[in-house]
N, C-alpha and C. Protein backbone atom coordinates (compact mmCIF):
# COMPACT_ATOMS: atom_id res chain seq x y z
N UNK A 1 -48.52 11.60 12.64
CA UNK A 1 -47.52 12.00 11.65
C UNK A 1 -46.91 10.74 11.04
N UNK A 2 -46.79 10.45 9.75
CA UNK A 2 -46.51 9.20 8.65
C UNK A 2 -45.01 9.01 9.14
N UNK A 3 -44.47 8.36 9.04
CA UNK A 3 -42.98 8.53 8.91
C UNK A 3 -42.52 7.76 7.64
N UNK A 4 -41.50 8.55 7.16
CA UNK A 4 -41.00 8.68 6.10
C UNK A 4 -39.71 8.24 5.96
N UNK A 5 -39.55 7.43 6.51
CA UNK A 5 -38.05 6.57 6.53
C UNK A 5 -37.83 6.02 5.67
N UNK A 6 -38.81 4.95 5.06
CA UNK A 6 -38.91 4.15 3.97
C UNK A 6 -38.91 4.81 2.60
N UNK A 7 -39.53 5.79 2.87
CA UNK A 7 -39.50 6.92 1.47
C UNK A 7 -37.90 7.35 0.91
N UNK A 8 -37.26 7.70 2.00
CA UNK A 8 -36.09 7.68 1.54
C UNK A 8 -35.10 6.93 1.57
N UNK A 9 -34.96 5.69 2.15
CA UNK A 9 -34.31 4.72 1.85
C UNK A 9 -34.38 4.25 0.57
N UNK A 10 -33.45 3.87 -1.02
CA UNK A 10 -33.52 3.39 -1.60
C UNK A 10 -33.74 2.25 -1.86
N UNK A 11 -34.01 0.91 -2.62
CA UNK A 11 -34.61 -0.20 -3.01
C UNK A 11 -33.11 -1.03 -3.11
N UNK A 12 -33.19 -1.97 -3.12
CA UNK A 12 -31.54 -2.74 -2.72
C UNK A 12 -31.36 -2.73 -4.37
N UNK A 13 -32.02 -2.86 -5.46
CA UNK A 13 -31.88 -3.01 -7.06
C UNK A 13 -31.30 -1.40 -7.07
N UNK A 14 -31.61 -0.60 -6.34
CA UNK A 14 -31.16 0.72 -6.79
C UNK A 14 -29.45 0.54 -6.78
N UNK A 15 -29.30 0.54 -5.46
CA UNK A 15 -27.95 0.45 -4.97
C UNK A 15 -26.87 -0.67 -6.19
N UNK A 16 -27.57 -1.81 -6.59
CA UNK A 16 -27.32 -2.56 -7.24
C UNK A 16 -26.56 -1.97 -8.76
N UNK A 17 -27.75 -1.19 -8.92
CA UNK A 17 -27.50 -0.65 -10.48
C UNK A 17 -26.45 0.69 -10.54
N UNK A 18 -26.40 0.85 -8.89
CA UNK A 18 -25.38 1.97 -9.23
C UNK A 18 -24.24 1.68 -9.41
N UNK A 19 -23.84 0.35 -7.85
CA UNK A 19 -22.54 -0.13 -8.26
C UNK A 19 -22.39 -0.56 -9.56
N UNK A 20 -22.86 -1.66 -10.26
CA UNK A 20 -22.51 -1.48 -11.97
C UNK A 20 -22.09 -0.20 -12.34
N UNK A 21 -22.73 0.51 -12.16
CA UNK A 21 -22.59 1.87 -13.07
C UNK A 21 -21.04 2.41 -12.76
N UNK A 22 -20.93 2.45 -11.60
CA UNK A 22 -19.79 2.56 -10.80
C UNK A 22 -18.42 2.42 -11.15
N UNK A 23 -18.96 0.32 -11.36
CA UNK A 23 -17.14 -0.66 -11.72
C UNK A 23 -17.26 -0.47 -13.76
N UNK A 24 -18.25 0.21 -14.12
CA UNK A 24 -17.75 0.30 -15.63
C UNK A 24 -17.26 1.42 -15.95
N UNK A 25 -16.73 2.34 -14.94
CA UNK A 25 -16.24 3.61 -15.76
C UNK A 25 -14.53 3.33 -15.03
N UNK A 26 -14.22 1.68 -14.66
CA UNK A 26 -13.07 1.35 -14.74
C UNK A 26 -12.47 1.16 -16.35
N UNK A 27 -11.15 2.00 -15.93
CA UNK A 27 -10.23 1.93 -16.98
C UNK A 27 -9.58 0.95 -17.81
N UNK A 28 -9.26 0.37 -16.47
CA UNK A 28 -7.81 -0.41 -16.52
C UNK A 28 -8.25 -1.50 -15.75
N UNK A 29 -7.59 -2.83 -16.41
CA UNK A 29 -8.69 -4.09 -15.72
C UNK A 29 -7.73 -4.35 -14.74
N UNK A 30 -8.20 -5.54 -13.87
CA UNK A 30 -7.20 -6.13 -12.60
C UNK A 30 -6.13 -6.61 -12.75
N UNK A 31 -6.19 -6.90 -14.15
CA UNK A 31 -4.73 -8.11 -14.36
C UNK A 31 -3.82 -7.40 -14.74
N UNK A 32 -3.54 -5.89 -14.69
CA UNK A 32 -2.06 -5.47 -15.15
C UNK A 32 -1.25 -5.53 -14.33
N UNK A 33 -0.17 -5.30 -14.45
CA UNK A 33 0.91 -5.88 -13.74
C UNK A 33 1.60 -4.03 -12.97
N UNK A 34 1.85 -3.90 -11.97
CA UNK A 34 2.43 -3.22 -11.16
C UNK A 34 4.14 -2.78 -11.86
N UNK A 35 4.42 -1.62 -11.55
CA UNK A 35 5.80 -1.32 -11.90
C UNK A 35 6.47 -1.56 -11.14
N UNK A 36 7.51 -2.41 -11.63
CA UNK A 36 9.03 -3.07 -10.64
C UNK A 36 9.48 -1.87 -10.52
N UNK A 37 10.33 -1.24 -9.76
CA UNK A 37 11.10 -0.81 -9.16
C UNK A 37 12.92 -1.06 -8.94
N UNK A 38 13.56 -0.64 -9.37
CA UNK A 38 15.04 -0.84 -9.11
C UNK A 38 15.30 -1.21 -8.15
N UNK A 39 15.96 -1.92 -7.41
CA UNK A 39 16.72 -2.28 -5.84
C UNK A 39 18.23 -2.16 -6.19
N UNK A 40 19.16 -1.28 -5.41
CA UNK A 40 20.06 -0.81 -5.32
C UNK A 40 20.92 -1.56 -4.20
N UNK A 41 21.46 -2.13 -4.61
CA UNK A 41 22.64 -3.33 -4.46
C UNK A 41 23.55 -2.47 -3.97
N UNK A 42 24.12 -3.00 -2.25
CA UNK A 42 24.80 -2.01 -1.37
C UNK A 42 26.12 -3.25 -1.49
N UNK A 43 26.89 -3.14 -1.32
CA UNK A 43 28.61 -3.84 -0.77
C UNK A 43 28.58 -3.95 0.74
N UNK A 44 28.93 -5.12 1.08
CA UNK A 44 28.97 -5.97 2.21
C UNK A 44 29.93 -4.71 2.91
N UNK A 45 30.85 -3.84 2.68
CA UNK A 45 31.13 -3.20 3.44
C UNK A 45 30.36 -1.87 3.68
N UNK A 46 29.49 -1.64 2.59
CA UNK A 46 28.17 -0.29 3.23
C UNK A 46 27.35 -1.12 3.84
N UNK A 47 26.96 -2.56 4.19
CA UNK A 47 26.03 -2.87 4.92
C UNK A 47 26.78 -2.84 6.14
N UNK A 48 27.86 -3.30 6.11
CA UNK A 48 28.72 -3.08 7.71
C UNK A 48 28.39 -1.76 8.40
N UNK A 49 29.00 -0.64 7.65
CA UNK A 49 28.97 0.78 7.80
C UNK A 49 27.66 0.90 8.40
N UNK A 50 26.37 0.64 7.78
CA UNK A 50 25.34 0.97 8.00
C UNK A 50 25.08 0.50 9.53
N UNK A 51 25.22 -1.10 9.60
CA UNK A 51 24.87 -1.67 10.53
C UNK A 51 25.57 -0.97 11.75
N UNK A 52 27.08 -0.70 11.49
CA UNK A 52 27.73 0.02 12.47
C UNK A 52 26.96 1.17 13.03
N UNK A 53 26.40 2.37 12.35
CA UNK A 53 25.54 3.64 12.41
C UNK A 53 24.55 3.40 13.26
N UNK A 54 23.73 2.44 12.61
CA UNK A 54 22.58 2.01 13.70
C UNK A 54 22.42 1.78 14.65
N UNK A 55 23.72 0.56 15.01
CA UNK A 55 23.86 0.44 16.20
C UNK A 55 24.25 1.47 16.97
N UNK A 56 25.00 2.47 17.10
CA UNK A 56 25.79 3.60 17.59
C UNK A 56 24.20 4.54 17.58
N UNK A 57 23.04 4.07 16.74
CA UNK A 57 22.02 5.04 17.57
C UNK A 57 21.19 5.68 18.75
N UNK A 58 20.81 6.60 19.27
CA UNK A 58 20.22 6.42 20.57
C UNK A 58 18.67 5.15 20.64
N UNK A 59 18.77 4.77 21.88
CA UNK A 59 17.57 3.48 22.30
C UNK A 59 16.42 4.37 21.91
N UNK A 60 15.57 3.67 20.95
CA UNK A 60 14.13 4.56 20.54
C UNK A 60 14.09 5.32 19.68
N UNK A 61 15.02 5.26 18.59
CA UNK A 61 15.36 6.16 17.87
C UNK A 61 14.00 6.06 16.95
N UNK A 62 13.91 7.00 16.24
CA UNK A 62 13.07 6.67 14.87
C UNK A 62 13.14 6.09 13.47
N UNK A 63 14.22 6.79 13.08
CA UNK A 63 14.94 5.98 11.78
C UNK A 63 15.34 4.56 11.87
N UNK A 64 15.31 3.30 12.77
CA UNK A 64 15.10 2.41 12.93
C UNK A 64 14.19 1.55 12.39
N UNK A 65 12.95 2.39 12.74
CA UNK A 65 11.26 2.05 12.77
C UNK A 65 11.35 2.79 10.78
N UNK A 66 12.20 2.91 10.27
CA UNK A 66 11.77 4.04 8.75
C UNK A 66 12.76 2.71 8.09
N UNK A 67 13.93 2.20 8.82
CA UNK A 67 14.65 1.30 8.34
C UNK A 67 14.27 -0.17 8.11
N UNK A 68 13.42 -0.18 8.96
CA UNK A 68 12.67 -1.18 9.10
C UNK A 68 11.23 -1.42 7.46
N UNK A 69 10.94 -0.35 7.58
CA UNK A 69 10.06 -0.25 6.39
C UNK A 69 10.73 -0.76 5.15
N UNK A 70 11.64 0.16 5.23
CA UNK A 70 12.43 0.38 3.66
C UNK A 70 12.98 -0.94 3.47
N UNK A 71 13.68 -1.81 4.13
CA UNK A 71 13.62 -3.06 4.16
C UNK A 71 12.48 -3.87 3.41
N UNK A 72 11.57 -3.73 4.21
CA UNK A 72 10.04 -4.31 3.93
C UNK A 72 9.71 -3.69 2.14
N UNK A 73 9.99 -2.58 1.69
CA UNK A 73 9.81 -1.68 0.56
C UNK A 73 11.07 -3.11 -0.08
N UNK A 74 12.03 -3.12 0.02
CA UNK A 74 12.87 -3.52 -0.91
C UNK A 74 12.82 -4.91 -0.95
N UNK A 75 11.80 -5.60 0.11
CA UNK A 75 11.62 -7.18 -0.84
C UNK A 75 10.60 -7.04 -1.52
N UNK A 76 9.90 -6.11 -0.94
CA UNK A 76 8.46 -6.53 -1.86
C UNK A 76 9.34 -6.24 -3.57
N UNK A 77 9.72 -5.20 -4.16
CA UNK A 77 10.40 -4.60 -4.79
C UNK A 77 11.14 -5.85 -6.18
N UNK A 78 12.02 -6.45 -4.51
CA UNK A 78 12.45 -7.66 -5.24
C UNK A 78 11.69 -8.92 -5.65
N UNK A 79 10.73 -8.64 -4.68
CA UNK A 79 9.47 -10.07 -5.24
C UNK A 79 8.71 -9.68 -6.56
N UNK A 80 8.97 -8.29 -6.66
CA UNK A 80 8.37 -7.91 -8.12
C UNK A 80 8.86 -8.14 -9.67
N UNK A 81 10.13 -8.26 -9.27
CA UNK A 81 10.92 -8.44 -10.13
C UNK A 81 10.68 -10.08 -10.55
């Protein structure tokens, strides 16, 4: 019995010509620029408040680990700007 492995494996030029085919039904090229985002400027006494809250949370909390992000969200944010 022949085996037919090779039969259906495509030719590496195949694969080749598809990706082309692929990156030209891109729209929009690499170099546009991303939308800034607002960052919302808190008062040294809502960062107190806040910091106060947090701390007063239970050990392991989750919103910590979400606070932690949003942080991370609001430099990038500001590095956009």
């Amino acid at each position: 019995m022949p085996s037919i492995v090779r039969c259906l494996k495509p030719p590496p030029a195949a694969l080749a010509i598809a990706m082309l085919w692929l990156t030209g039904c891109a729209t929009v090229g690499s170099n546009t620029r991303a939308l800034c985002l607002p960052v919302v400027d808190y008062t040294t006494a809502e960062q107190a408040r806040a910091a106060d809250e947090v701390e007063a949370l239970p050990e392991g909390a989750v919103i910590v680990q979400m606070l932690v992000d949003y942080a991370v969200l609001r430099d990038q944010a500001r590095a956009c700007r």
